[in-house]
PDB file of N, CA and C in Angstrom:
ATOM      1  N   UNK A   1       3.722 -32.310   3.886  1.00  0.00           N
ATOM      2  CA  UNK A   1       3.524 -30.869   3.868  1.00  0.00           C
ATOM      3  C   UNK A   1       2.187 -30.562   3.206  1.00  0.00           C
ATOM      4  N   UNK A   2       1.472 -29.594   3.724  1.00  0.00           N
ATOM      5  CA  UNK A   2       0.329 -28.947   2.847  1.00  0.00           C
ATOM      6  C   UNK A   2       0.554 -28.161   1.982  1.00  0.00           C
ATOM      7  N   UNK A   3       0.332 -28.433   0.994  1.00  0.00           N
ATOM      8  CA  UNK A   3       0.929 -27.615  -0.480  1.00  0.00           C
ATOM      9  C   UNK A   3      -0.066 -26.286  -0.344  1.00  0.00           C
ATOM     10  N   UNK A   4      -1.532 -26.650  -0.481  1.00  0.00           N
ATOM     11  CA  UNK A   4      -2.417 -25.869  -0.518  1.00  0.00           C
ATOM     12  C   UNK A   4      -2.483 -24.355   0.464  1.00  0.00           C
ATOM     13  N   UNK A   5      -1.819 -24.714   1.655  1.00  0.00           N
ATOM     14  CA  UNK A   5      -1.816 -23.747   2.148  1.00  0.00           C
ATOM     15  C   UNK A   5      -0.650 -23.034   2.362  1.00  0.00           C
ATOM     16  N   UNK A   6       0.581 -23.920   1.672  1.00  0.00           N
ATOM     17  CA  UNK A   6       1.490 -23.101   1.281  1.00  0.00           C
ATOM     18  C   UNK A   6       1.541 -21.997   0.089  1.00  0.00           C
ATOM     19  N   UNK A   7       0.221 -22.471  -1.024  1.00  0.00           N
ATOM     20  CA  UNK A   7      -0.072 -21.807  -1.703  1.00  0.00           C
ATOM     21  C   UNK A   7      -0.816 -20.231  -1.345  1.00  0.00           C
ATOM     22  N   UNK A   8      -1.918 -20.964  -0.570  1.00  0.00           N
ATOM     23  CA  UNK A   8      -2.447 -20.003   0.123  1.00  0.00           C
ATOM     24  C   UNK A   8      -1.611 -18.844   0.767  1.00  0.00           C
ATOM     25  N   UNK A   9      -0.566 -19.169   1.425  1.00  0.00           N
ATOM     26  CA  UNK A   9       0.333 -18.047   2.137  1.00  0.00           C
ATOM     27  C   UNK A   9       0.686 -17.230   0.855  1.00  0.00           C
ATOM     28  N   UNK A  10       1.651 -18.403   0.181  1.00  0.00           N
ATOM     29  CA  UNK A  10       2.459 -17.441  -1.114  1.00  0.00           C
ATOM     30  C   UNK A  10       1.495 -16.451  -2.070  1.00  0.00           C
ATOM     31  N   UNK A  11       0.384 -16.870  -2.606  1.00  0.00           N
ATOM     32  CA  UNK A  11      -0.626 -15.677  -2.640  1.00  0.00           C
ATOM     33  C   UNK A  11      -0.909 -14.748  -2.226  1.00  0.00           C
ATOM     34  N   UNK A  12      -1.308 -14.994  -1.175  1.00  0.00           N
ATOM     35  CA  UNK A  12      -1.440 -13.367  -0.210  1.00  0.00           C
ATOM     36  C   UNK A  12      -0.475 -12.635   0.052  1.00  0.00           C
ATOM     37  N   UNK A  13       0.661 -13.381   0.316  1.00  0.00           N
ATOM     38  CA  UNK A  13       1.981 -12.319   0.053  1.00  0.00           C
ATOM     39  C   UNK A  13       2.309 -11.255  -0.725  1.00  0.00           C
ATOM     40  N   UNK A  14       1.885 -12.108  -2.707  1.00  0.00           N
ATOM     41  CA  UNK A  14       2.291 -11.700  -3.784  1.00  0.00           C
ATOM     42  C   UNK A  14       1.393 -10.858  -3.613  1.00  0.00           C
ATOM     43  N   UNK A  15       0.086 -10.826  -3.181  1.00  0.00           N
ATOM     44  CA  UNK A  15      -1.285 -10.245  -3.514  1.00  0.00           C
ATOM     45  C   UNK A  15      -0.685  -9.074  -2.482  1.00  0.00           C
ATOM     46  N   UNK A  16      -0.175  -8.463  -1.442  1.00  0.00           N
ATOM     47  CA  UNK A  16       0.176  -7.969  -0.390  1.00  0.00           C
ATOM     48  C   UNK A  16       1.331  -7.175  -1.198  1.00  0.00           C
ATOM     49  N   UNK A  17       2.492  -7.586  -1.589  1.00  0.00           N
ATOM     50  CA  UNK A  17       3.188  -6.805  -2.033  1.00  0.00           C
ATOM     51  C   UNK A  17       2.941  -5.713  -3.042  1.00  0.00           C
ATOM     52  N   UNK A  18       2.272  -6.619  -4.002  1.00  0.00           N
ATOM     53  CA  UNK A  18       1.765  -5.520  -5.218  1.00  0.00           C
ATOM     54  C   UNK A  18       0.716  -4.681  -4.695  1.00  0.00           C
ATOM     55  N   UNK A  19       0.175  -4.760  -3.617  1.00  0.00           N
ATOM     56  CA  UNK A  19      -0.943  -3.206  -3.621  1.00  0.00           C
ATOM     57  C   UNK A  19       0.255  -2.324  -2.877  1.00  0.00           C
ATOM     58  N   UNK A  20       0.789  -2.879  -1.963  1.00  0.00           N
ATOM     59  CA  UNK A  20       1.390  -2.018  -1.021  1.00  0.00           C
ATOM     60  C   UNK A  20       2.570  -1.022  -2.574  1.00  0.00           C
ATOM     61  N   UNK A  21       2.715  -1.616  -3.426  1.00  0.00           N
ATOM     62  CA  UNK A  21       4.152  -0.894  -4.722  1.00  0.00           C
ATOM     63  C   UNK A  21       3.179  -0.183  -5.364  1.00  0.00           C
ATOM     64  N   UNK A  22       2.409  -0.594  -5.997  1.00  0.00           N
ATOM     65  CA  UNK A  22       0.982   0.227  -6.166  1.00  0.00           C
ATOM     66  C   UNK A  22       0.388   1.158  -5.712  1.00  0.00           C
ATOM     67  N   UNK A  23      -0.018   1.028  -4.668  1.00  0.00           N
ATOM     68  CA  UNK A  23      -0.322   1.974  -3.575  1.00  0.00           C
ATOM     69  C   UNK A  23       0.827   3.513  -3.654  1.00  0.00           C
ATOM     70  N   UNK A  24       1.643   3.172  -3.053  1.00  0.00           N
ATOM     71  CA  UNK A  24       3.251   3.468  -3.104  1.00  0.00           C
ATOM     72  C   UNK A  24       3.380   4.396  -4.466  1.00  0.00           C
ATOM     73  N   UNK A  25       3.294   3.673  -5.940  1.00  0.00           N
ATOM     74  CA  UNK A  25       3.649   4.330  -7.040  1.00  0.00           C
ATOM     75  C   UNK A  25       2.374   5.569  -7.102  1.00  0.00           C
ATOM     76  N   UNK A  26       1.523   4.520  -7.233  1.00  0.00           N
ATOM     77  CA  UNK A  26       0.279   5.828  -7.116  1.00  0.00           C
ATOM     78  C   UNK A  26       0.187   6.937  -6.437  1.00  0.00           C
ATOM     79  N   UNK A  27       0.528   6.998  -5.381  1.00  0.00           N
ATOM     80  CA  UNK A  27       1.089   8.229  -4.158  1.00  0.00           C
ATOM     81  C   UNK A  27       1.967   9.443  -5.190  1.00  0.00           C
ATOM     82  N   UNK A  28       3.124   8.712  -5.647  1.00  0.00           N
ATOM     83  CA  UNK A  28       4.301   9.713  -6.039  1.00  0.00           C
ATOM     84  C   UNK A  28       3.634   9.804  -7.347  1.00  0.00           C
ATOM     85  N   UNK A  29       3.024   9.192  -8.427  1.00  0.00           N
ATOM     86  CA  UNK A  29       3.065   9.618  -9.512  1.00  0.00           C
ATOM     87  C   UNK A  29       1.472  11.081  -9.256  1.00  0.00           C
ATOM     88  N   UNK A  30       0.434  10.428  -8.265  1.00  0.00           N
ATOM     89  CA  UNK A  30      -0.729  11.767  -8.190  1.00  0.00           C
ATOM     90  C   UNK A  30       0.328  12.849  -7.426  1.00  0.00           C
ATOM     91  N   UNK A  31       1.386  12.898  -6.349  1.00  0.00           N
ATOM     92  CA  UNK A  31       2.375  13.944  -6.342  1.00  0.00           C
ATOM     93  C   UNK A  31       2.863  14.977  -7.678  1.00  0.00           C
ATOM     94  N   UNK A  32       3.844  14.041  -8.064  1.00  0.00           N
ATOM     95  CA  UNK A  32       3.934  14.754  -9.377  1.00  0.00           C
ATOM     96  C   UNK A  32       3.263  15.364 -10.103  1.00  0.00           C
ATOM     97  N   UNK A  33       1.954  15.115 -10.607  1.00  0.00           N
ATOM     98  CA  UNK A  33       0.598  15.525 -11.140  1.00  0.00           C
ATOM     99  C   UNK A  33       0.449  16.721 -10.641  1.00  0.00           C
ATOM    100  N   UNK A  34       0.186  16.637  -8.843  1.00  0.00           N
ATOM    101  CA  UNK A  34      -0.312  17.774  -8.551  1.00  0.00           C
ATOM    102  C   UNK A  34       1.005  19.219  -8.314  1.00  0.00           C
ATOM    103  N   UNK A  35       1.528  18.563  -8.681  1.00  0.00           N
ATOM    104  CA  UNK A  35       2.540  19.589  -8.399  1.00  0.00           C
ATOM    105  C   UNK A  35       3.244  20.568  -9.918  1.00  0.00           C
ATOM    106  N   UNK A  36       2.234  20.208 -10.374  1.00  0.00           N
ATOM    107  CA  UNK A  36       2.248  20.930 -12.370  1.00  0.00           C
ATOM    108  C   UNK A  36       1.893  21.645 -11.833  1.00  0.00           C
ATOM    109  N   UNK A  37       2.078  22.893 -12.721  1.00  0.00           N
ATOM    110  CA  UNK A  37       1.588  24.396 -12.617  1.00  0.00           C
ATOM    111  C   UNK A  37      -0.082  24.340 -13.095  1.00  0.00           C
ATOM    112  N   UNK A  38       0.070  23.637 -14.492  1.00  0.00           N
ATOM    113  CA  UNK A  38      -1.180  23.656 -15.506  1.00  0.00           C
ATOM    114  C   UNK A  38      -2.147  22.764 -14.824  1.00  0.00           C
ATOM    115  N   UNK A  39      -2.203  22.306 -13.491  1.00  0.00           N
ATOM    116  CA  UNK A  39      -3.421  21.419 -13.146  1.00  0.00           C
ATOM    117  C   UNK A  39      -4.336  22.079 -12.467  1.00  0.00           C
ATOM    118  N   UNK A  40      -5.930  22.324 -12.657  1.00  0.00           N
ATOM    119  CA  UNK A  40      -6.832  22.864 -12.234  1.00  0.00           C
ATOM    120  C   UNK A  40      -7.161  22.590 -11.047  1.00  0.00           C
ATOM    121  N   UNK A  41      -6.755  21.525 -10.325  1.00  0.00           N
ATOM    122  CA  UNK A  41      -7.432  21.019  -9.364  1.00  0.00           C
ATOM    123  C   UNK A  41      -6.181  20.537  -8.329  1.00  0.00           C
ATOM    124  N   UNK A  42      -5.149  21.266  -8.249  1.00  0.00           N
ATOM    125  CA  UNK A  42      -3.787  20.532  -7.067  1.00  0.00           C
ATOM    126  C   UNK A  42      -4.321  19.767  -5.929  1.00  0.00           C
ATOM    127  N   UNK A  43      -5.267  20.100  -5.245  1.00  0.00           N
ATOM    128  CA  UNK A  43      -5.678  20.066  -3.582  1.00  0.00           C
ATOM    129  C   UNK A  43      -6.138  18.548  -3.627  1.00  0.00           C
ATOM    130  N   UNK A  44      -7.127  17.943  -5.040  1.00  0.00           N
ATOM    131  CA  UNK A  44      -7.570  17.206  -4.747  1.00  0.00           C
ATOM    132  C   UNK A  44      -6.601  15.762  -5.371  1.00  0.00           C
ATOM    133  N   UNK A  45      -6.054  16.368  -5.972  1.00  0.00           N
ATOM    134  CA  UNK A  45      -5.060  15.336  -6.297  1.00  0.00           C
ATOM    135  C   UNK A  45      -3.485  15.045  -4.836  1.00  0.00           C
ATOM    136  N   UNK A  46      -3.566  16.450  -4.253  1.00  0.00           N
ATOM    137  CA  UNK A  46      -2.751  15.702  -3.453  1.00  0.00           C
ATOM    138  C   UNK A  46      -3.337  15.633  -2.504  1.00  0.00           C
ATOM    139  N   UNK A  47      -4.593  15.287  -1.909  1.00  0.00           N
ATOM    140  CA  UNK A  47      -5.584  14.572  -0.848  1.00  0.00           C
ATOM    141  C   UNK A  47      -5.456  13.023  -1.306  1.00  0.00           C
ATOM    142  N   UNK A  48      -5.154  12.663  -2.479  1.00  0.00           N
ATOM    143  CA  UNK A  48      -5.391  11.027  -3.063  1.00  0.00           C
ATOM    144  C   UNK A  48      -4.072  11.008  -2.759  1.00  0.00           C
ATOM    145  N   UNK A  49      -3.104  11.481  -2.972  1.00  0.00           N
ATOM    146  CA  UNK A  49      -1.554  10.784  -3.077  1.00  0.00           C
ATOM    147  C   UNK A  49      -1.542  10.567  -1.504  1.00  0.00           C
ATOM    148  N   UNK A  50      -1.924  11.627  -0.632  1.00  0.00           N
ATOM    149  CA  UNK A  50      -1.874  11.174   0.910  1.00  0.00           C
ATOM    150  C   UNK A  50      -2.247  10.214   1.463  1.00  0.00           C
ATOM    151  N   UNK A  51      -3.832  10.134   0.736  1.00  0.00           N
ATOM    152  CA  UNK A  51      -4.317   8.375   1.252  1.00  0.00           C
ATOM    153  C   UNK A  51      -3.764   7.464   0.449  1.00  0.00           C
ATOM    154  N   UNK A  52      -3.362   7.234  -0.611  1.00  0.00           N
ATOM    155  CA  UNK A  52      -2.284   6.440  -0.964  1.00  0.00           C
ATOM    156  C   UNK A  52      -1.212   5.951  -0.064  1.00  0.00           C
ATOM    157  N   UNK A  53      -0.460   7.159   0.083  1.00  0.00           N
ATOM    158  CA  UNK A  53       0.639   6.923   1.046  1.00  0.00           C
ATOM    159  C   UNK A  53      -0.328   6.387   2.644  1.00  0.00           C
ATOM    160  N   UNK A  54      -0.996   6.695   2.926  1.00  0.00           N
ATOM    161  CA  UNK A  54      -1.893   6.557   4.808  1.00  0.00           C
ATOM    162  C   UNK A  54      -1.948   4.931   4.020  1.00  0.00           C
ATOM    163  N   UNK A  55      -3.035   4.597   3.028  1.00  0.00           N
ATOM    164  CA  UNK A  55      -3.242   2.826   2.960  1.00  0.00           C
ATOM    165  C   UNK A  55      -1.886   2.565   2.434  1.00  0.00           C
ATOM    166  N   UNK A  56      -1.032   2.467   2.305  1.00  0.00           N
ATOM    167  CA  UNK A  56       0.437   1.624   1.768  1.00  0.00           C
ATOM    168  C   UNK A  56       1.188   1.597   3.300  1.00  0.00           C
ATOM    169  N   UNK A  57       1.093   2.813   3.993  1.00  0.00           N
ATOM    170  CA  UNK A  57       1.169   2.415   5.579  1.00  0.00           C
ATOM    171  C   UNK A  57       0.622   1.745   6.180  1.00  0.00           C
ATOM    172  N   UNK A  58      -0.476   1.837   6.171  1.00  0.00           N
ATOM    173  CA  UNK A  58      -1.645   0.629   6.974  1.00  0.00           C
ATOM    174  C   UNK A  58      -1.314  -0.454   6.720  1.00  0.00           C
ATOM    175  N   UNK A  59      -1.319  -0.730   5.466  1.00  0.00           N
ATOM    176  CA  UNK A  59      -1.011  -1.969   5.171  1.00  0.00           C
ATOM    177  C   UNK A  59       0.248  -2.737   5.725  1.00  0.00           C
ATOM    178  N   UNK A  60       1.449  -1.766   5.445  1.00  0.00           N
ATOM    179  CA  UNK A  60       2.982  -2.028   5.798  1.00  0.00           C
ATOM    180  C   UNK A  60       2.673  -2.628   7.760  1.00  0.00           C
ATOM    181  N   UNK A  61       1.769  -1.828   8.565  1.00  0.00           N
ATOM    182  CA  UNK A  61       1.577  -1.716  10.081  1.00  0.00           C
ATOM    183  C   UNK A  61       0.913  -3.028  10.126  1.00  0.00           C
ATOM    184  N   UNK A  62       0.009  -3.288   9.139  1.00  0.00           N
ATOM    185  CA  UNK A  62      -0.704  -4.628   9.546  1.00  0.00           C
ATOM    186  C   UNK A  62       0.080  -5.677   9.120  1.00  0.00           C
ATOM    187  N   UNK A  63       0.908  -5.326   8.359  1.00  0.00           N
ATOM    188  CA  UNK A  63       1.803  -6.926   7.979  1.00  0.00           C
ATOM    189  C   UNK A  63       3.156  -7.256   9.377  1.00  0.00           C
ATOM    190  N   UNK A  64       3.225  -5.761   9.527  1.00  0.00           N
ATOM    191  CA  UNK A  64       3.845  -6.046  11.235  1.00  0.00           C
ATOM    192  C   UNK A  64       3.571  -6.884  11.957  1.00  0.00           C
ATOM    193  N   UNK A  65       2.406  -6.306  12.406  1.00  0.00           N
ATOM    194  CA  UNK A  65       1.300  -6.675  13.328  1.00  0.00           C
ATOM    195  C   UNK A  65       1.140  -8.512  12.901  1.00  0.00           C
ATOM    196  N   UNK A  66       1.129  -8.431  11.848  1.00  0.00           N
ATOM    197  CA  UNK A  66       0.825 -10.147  11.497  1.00  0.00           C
ATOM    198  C   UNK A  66       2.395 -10.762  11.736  1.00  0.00           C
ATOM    199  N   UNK A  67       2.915 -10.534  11.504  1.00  0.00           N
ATOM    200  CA  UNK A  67       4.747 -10.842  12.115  1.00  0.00           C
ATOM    201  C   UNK A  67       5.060 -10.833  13.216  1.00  0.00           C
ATOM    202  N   UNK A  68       5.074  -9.721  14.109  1.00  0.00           N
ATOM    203  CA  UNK A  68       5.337  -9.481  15.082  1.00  0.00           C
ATOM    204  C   UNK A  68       4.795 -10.397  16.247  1.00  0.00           C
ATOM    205  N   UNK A  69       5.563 -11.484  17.364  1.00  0.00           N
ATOM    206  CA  UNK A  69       4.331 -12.426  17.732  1.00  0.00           C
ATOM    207  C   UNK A  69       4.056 -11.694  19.074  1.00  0.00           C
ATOM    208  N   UNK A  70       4.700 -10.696  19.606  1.00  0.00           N
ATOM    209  CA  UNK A  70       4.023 -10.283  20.578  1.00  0.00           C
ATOM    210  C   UNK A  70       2.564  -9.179  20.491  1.00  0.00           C
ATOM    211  N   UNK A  71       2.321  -9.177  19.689  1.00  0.00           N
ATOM    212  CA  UNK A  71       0.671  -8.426  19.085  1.00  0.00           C
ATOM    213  C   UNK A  71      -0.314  -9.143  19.157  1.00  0.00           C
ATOM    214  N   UNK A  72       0.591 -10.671  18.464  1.00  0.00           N
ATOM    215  CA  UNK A  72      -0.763 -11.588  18.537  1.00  0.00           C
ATOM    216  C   UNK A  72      -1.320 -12.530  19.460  1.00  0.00           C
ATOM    217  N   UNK A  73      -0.833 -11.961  20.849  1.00  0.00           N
ATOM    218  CA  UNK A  73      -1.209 -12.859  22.489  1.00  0.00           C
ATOM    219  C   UNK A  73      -2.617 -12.274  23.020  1.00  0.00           C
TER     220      UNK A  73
END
């Protein structure tokens, strides 16, 4: 067996999961934020939680896409 590139996989995985929870947390916690009364600036904080949520999708679509074997013919 190739260890190395079993490593290699299991990395990018770990590395893959945590942006996508990240991504994800970051979304709901700039939500919350913008949704205080006392914040000067709502609009632009929930423009970031959206692309948060748009890249934690992308990401989720491309790990499909890398799964899925009829995409990759």
């Amino acid at each position: 067996m190739k260890w190395l590139e079993l490593l290699t996989v299991g990395g990018a995985t770990l590395v893959a999961a945590v942006t996508v929870v990240v991504l994800y947390s970051l979304g709901v916690r700039l939500t919350a934020i913008a949704g205080d009364a006392r914040q000067s600036s709502p609009r632009s904080k929930r423009a970031l939680a959206n692309m948060c949520f748009g890249l934690c999708g992308v990401a989720v679509l491309f790990g499909l896409y890398l799964i899925i074997p009829y995409f990759s013919r």
